[in-house]
Protein backbone atom coordinates (compact mmCIF):
# COMPACT_ATOMS: atom_id res chain seq x y z
CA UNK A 1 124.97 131.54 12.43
CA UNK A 2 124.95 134.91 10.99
CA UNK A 3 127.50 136.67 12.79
CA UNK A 4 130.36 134.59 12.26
CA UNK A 5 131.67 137.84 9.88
CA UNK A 6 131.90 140.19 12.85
CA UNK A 7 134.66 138.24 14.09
CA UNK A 8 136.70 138.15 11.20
CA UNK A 9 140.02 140.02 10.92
CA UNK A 10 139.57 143.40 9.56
CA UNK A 11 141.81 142.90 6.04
CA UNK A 12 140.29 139.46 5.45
CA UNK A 13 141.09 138.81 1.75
CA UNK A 14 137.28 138.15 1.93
CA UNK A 15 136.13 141.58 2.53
CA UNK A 16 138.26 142.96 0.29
CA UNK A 17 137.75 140.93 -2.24
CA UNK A 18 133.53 142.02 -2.22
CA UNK A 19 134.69 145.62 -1.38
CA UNK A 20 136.86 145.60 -4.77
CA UNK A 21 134.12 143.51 -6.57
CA UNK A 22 131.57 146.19 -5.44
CA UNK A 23 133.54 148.75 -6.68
CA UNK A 24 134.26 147.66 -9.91
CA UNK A 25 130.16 147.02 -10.25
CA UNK A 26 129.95 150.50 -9.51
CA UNK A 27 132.83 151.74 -12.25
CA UNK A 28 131.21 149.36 -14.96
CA UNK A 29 127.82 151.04 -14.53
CA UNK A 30 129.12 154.51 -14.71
CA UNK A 31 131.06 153.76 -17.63
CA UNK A 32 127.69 153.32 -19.48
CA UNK A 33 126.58 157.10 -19.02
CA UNK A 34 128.06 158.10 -22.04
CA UNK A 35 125.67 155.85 -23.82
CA UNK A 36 122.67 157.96 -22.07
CA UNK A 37 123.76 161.27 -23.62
CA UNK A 38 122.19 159.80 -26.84
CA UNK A 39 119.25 158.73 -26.21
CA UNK A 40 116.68 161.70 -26.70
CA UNK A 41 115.18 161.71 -23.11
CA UNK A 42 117.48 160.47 -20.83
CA UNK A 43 120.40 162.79 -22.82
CA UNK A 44 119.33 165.91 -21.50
CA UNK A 45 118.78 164.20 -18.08
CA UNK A 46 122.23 163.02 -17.62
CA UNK A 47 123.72 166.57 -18.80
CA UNK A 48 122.30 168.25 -16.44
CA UNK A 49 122.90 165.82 -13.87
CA UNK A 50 126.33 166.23 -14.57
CA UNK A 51 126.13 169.97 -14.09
CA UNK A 52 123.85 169.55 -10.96
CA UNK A 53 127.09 168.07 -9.62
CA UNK A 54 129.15 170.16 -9.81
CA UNK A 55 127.26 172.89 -8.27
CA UNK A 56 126.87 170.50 -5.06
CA UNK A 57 130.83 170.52 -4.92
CA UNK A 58 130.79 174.13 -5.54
CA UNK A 59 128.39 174.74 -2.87
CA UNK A 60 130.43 172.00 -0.45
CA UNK A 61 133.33 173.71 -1.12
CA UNK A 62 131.73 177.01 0.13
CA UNK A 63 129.94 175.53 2.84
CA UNK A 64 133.83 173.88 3.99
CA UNK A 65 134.91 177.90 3.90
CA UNK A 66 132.40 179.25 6.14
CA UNK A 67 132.56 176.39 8.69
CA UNK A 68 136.25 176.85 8.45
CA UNK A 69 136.32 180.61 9.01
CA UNK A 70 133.58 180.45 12.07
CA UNK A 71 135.70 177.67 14.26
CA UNK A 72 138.56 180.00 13.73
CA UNK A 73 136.32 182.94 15.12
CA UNK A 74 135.22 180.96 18.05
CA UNK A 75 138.36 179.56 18.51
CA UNK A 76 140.00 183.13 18.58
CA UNK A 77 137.31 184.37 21.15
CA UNK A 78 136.89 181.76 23.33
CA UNK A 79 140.29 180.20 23.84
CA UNK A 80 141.20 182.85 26.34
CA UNK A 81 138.98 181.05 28.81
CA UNK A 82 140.12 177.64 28.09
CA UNK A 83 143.62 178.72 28.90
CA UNK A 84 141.88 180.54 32.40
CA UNK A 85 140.81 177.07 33.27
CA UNK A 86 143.81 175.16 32.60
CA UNK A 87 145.82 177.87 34.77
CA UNK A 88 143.35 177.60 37.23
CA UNK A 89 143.21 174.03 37.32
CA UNK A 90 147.40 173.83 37.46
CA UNK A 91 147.03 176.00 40.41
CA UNK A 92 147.37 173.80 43.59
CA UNK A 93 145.83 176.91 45.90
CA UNK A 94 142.17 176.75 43.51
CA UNK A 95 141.62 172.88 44.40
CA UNK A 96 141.27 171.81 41.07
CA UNK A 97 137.81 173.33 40.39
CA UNK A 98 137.02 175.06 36.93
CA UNK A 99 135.78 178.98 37.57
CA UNK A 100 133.15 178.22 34.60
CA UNK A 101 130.21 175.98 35.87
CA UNK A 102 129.89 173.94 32.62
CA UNK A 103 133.94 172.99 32.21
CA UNK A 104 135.33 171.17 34.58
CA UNK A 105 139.28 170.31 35.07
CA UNK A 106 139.14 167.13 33.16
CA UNK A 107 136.76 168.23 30.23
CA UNK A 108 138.42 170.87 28.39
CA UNK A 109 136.58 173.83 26.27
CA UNK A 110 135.19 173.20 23.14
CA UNK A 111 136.49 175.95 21.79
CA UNK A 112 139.72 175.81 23.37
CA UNK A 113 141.62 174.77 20.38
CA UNK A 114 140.94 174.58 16.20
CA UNK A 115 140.36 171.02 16.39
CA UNK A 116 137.84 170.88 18.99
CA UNK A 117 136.07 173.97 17.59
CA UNK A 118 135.31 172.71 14.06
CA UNK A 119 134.53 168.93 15.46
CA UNK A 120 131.73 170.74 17.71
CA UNK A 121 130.54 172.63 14.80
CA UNK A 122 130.05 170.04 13.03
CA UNK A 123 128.58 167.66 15.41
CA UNK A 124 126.20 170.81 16.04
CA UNK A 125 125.12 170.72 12.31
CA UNK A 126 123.40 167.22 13.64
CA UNK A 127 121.92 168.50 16.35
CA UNK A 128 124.48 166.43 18.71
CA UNK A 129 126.65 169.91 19.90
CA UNK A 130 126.58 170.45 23.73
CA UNK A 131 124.19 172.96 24.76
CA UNK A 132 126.00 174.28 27.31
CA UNK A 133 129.46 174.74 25.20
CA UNK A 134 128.94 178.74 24.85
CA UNK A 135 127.53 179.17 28.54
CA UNK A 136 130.25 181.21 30.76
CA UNK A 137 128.53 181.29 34.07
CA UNK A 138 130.63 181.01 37.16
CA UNK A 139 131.15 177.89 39.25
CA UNK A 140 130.31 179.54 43.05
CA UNK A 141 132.73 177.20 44.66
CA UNK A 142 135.83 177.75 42.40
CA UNK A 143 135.10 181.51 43.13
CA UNK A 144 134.70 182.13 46.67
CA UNK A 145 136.34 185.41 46.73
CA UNK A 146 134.71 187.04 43.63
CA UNK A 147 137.83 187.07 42.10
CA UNK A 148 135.99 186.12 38.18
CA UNK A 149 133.04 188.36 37.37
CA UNK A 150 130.00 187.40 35.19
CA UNK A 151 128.88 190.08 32.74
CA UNK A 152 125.58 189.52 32.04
């Protein structure tokens, strides 16, 4: 049988074991870069591998900034409706019913808070965001007396 491992204890000695003795395969390899420097092809090669790398951690370091700074923007502009929602929701006159069509009283905004802002930017940069996470249009039957008003 060849699942008998996916009922093994998480910390088996086991898996550790293979996960330590793939990671020191992996450190003695590396430690034989320095040897490629010398050689008169694969030197260059390896040098500016080296400095290939560190650009990508510059550029994920930038990248980290900018998705940073936008959940904070979306967070600061749409949390003022994720608050309307939970009020609305606490009220016991509104019958629990979200006054946005695409939030309801259990599901909260995804930009309501930090958190949930950067996870659905993220998720977004895979193409598995909700589409209707930015739509504000009104839910008809939590707003029976026009009391919310849809700019449009």
């Amino acid at each position: 049988q060849l699942d008998f491992r996916f009922t093994w204890y998480t910390y088996d000695p086991t898996l550790i074991a293979e996960a330590l003795a793939a990671i020191g395969g992996v450190v003695a390899f590396s430690r034989l870069l320095p040897l490629l420097t010398m050689d008169q092809y694969l030197g260059p090669m390896t040098l500016s591998m080296l400095h290939m790398v560190k650009d990508i951690i510059k550029f994920f370091i930038i990248f980290c900034i900018i998705v940073i700074t936008f959940s904070s923007g979306l967070n600061e502009l749409y949390s003022f409706y994720s608050r309307a929602v939970i009020r609305r929701c606490e009220d016991p006159r509104a019958n629990n019913t979200s006054p946005l069509k695409y939030t309801t009283c259990t599901t909260n905004n995804a930009f309501g808070d930090f958190g949930s802002s950067f996870a659905e930017l993220f998720w977004s940069l895979f193409g598995l965001g909700s589409k209707d996470t930015l739509s504000l249009s009104l839910n008809e039957a939590a707003n029976p007396g026009g009391e919310f008003m849809e700019h449009t």
